[in-house]
PDB file of N, CA and C in Angstrom:
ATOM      1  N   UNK A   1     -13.806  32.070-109.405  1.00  0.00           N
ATOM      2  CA  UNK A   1     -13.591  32.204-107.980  1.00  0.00           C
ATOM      3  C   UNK A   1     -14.266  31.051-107.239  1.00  0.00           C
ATOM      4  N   UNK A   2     -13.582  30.542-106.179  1.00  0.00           N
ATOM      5  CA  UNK A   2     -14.220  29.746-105.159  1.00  0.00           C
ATOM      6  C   UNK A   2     -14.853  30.156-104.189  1.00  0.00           C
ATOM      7  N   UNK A   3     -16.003  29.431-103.652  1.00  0.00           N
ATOM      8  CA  UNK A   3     -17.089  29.723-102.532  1.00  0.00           C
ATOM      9  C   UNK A   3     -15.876  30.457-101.700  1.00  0.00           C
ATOM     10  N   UNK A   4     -14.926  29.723-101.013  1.00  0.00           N
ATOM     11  CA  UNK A   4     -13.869  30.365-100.191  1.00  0.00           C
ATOM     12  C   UNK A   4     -13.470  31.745-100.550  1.00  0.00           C
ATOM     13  N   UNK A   5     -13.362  31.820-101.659  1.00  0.00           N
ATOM     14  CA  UNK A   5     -12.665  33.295-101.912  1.00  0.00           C
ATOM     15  C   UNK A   5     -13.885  34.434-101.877  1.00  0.00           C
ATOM     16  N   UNK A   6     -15.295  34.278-102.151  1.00  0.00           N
ATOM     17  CA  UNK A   6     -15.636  35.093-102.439  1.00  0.00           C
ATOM     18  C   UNK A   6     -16.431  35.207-100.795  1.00  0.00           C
ATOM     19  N   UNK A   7     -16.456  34.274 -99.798  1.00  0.00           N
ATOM     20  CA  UNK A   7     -17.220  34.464 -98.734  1.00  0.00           C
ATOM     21  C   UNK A   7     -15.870  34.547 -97.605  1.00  0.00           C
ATOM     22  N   UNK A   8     -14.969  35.430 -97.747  1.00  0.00           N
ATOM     23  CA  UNK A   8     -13.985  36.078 -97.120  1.00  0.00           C
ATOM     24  C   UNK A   8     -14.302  37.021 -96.165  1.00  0.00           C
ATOM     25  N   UNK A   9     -14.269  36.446 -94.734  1.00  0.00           N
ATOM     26  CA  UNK A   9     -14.789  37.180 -93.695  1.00  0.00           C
ATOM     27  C   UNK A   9     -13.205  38.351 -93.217  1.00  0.00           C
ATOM     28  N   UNK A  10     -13.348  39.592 -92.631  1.00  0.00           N
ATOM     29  CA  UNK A  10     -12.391  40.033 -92.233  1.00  0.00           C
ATOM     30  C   UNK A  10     -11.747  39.280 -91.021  1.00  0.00           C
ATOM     31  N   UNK A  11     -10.734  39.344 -90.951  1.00  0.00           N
ATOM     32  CA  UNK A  11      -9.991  39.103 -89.646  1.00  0.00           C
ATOM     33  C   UNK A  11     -10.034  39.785 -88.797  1.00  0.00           C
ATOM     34  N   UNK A  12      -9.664  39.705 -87.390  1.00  0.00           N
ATOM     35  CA  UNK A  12      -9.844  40.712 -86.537  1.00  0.00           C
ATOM     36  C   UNK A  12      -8.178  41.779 -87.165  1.00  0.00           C
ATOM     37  N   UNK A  13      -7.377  41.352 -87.536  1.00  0.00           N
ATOM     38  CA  UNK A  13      -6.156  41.933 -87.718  1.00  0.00           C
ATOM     39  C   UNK A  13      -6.099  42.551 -88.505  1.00  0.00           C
ATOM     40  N   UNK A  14      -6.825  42.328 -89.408  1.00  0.00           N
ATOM     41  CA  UNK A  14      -7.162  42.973 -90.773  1.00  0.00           C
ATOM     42  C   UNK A  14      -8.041  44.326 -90.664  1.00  0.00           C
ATOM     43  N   UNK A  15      -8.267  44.428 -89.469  1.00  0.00           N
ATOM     44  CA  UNK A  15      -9.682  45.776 -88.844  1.00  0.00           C
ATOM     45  C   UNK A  15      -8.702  47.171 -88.869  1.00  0.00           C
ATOM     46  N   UNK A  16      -9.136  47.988 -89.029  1.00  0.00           N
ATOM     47  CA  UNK A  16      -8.225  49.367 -88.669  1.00  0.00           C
ATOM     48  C   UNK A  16      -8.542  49.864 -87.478  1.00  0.00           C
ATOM     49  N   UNK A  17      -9.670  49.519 -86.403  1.00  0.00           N
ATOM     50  CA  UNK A  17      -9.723  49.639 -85.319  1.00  0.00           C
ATOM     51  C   UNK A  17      -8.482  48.914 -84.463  1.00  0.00           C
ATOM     52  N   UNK A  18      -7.821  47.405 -84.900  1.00  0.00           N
ATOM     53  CA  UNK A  18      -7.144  46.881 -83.933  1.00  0.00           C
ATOM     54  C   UNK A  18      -6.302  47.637 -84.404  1.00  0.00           C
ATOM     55  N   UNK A  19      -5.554  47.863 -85.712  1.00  0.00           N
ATOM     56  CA  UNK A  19      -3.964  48.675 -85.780  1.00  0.00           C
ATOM     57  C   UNK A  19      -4.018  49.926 -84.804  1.00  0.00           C
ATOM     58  N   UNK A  20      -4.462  50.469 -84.902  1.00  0.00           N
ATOM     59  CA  UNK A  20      -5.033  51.666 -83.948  1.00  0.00           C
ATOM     60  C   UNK A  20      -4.683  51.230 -82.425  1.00  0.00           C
ATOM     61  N   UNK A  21      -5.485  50.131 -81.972  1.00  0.00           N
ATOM     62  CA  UNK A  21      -5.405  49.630 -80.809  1.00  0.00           C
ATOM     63  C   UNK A  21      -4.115  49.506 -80.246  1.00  0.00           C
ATOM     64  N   UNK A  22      -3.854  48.662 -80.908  1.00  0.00           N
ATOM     65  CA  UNK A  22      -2.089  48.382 -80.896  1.00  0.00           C
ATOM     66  C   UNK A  22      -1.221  49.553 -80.805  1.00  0.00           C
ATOM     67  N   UNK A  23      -1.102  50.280 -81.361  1.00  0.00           N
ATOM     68  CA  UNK A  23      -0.624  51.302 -81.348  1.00  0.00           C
ATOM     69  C   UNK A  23      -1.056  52.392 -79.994  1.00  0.00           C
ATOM     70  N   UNK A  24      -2.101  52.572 -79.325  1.00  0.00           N
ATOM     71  CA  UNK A  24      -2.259  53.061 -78.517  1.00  0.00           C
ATOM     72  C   UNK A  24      -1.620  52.303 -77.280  1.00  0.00           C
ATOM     73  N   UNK A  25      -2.216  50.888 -77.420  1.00  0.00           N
ATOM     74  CA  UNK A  25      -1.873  50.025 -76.258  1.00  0.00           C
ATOM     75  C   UNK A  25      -0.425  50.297 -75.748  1.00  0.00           C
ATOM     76  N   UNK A  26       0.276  49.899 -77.042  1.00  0.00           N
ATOM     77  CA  UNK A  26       1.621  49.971 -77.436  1.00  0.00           C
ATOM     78  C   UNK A  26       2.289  51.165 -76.575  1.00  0.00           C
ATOM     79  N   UNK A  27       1.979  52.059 -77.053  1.00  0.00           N
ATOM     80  CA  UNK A  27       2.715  53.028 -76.643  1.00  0.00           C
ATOM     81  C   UNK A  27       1.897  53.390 -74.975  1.00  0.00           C
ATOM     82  N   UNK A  28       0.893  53.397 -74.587  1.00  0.00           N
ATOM     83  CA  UNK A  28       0.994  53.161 -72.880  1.00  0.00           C
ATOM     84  C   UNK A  28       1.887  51.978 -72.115  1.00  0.00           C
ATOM     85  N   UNK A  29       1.896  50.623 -72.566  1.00  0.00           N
ATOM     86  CA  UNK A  29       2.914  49.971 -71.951  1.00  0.00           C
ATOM     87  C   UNK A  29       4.399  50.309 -72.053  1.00  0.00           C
ATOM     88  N   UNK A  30       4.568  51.327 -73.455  1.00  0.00           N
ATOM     89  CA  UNK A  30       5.646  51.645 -73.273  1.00  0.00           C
ATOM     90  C   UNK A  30       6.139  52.285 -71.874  1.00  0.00           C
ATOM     91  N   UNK A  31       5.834  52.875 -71.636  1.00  0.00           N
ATOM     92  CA  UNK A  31       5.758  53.484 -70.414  1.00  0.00           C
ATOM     93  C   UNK A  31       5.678  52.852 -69.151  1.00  0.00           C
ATOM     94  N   UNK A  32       5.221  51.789 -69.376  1.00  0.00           N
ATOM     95  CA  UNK A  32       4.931  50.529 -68.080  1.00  0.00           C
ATOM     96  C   UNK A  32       6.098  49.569 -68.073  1.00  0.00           C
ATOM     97  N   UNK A  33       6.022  48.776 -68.985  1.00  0.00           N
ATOM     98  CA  UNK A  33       6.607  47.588 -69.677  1.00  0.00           C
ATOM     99  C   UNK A  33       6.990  48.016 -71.120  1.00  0.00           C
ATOM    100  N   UNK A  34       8.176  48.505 -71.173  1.00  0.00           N
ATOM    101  CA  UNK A  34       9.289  48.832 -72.541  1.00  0.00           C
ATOM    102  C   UNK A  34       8.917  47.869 -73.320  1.00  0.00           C
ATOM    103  N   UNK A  35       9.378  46.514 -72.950  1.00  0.00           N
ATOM    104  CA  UNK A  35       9.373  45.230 -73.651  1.00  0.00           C
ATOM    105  C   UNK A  35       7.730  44.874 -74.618  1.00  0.00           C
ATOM    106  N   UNK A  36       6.924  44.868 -74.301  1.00  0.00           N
ATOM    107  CA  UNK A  36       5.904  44.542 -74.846  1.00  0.00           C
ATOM    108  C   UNK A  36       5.300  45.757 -75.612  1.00  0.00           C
ATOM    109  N   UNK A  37       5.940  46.893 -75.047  1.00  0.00           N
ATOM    110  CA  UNK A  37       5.366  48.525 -75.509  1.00  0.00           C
ATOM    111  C   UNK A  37       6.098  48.528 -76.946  1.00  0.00           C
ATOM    112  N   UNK A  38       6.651  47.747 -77.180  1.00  0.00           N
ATOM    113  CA  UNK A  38       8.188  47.957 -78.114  1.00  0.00           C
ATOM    114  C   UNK A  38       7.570  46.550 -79.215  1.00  0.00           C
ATOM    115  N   UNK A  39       7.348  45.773 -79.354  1.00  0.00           N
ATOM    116  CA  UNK A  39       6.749  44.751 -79.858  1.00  0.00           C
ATOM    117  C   UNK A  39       5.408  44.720 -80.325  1.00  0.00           C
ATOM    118  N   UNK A  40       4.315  46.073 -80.049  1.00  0.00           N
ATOM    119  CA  UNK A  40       3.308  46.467 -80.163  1.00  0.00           C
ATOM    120  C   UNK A  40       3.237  47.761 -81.397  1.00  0.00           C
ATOM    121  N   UNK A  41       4.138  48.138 -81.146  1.00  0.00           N
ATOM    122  CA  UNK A  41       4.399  49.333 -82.186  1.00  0.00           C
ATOM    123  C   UNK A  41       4.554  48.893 -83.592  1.00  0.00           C
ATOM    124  N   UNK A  42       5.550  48.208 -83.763  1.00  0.00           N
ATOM    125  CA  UNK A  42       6.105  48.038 -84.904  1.00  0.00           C
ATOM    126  C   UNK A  42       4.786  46.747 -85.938  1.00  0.00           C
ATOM    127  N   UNK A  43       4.344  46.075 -85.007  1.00  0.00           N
ATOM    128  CA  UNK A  43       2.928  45.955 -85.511  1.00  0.00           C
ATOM    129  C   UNK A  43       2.069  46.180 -86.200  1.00  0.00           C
ATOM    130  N   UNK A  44       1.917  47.640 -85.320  1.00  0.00           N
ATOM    131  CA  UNK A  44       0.808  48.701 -86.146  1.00  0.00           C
ATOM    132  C   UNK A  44       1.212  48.918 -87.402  1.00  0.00           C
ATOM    133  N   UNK A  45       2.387  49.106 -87.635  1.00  0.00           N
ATOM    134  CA  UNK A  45       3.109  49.609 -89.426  1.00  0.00           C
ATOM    135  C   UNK A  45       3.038  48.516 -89.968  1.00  0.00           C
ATOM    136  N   UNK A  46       3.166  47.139 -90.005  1.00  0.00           N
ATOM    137  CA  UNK A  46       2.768  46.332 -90.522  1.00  0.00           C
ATOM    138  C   UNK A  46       1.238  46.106 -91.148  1.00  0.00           C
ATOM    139  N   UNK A  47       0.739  46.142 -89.967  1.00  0.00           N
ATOM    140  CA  UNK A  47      -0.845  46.023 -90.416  1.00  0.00           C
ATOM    141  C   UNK A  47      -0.978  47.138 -91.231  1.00  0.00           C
ATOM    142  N   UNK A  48      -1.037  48.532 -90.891  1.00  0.00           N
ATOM    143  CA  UNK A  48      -1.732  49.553 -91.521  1.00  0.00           C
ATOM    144  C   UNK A  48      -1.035  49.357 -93.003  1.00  0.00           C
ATOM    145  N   UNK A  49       0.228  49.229 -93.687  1.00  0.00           N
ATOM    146  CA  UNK A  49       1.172  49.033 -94.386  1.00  0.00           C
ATOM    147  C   UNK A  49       0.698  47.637 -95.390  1.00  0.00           C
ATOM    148  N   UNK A  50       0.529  46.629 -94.556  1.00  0.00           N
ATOM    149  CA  UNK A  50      -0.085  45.701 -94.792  1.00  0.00           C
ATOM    150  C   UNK A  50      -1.738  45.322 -96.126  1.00  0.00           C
ATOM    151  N   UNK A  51      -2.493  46.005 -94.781  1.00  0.00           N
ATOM    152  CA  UNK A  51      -3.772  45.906 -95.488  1.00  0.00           C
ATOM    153  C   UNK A  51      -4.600  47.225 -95.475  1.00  0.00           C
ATOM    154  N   UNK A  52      -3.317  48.106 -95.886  1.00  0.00           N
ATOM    155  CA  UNK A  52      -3.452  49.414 -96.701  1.00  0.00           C
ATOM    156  C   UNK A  52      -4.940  50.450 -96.098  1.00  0.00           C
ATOM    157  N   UNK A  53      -4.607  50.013 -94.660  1.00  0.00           N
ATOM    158  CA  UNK A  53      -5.656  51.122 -94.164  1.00  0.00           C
ATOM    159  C   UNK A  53      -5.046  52.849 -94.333  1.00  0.00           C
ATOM    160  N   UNK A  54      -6.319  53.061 -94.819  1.00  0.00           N
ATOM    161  CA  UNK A  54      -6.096  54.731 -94.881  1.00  0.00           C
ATOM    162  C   UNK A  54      -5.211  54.952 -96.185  1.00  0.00           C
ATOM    163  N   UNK A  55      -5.010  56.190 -96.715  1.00  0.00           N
ATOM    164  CA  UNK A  55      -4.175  56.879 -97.828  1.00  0.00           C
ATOM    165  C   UNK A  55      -3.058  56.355 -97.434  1.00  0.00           C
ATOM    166  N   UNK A  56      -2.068  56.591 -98.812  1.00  0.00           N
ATOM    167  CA  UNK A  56      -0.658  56.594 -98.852  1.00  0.00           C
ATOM    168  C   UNK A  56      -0.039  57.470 -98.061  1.00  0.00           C
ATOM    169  N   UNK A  57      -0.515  58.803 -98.618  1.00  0.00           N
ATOM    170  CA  UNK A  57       0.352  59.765 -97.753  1.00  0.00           C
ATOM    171  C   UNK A  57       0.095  59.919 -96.444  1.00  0.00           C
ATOM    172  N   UNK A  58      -1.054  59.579 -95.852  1.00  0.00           N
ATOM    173  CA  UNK A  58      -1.484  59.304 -94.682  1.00  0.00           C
ATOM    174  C   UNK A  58      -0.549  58.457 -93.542  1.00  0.00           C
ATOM    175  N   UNK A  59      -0.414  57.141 -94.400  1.00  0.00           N
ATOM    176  CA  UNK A  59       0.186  56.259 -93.719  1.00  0.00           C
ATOM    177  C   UNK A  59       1.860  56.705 -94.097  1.00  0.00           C
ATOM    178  N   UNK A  60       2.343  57.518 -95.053  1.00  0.00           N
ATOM    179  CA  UNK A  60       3.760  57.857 -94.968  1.00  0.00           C
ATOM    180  C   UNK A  60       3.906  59.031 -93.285  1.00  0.00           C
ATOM    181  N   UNK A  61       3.016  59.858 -93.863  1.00  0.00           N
ATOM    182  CA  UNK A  61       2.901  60.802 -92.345  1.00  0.00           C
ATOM    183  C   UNK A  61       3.074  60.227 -91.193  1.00  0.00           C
ATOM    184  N   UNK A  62       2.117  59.089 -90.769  1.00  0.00           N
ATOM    185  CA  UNK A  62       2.224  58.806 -89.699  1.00  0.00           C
ATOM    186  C   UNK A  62       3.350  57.865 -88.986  1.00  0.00           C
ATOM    187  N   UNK A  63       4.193  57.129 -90.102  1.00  0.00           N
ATOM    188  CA  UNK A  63       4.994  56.598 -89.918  1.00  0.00           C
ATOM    189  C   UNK A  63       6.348  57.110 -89.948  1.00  0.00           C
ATOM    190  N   UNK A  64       6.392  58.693 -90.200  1.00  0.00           N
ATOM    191  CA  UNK A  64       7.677  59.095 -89.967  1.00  0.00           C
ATOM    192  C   UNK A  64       7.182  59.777 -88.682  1.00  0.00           C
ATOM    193  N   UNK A  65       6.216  60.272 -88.339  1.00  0.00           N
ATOM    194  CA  UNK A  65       6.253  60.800 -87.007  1.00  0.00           C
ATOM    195  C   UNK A  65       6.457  60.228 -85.928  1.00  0.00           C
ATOM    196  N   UNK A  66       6.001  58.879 -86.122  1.00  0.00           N
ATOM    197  CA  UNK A  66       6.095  57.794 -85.036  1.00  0.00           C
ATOM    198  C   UNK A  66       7.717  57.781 -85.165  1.00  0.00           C
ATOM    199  N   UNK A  67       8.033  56.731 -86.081  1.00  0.00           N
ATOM    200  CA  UNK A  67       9.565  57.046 -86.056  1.00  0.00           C
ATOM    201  C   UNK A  67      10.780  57.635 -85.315  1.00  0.00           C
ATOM    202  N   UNK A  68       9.939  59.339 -85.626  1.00  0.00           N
ATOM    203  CA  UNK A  68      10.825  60.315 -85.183  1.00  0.00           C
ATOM    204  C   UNK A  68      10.348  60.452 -83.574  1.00  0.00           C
ATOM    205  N   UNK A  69       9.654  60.428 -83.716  1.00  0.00           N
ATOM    206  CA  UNK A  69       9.143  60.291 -81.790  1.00  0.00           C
ATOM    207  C   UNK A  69       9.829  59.001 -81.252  1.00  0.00           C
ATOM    208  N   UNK A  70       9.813  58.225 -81.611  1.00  0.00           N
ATOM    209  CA  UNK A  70      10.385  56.610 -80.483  1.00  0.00           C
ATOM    210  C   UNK A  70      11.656  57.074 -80.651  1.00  0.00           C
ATOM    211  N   UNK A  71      12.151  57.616 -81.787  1.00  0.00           N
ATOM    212  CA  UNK A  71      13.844  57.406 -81.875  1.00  0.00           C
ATOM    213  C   UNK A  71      14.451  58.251 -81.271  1.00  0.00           C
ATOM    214  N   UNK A  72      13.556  59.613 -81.214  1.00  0.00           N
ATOM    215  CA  UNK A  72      13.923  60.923 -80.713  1.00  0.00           C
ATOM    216  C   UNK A  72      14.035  60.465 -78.691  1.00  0.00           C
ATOM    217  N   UNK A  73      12.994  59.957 -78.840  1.00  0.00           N
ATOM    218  CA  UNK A  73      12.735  59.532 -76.816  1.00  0.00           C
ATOM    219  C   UNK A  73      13.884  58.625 -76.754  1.00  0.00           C
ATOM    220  N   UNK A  74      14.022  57.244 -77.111  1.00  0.00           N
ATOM    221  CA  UNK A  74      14.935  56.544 -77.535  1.00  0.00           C
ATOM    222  C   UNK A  74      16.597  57.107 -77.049  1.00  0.00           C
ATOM    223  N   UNK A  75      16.761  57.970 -78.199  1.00  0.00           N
ATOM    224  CA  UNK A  75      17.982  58.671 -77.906  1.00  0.00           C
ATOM    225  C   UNK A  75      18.387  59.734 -76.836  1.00  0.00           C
ATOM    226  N   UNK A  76      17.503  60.369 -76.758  1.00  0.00           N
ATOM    227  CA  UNK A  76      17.482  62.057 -75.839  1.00  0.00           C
ATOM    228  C   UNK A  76      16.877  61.757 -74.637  1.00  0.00           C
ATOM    229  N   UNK A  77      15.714  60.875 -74.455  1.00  0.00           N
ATOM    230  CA  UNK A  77      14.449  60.552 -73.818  1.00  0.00           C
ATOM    231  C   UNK A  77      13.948  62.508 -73.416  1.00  0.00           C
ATOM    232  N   UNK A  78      13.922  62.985 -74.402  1.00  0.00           N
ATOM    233  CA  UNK A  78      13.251  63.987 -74.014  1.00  0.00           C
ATOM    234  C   UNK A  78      13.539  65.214 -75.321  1.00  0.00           C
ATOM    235  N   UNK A  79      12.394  65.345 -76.257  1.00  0.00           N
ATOM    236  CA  UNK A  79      12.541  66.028 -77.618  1.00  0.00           C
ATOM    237  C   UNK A  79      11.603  67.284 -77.680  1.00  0.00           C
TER     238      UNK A  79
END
């Protein structure tokens, strides 16, 4: 291993506090500003998905609920 690899600082993106963030943020601008509320979301599943914050089944849970909530508002706007 190289000095580089082994003195690997986290990223801020890499934090499970920001996926979180995002995801909250996210979904209040939804409500404000669609556009940026909508670009914030899909984020969060990346990161968490990404750099495997939390359990599997954890992160399957939360990503069909989300899912089913945006798509459900999305379509009906009211579920």
């Amino acid at each position: 291993m190289t000095d580089q690899e082994t003195n690997h600082e986290t990223k801020i993106y890499e934090k499970k506090w920001f996926a979180w963030m995002l995801l909250i943020v996210g979904g209040a601008l939804l409500g404000l500003i669609a556009g940026i509320g909508w670009l914030m979301i899909p984020v969060f599943f990346y990161l968490i998905w990404r750099y495997k914050h939390h359990g599997k089944v954890f992160r399957i849970v939360v990503t069909i609920f989300f899912y089913d909530r945006v798509f459900c508002i999305h379509r009906w706007r009211r579920c």
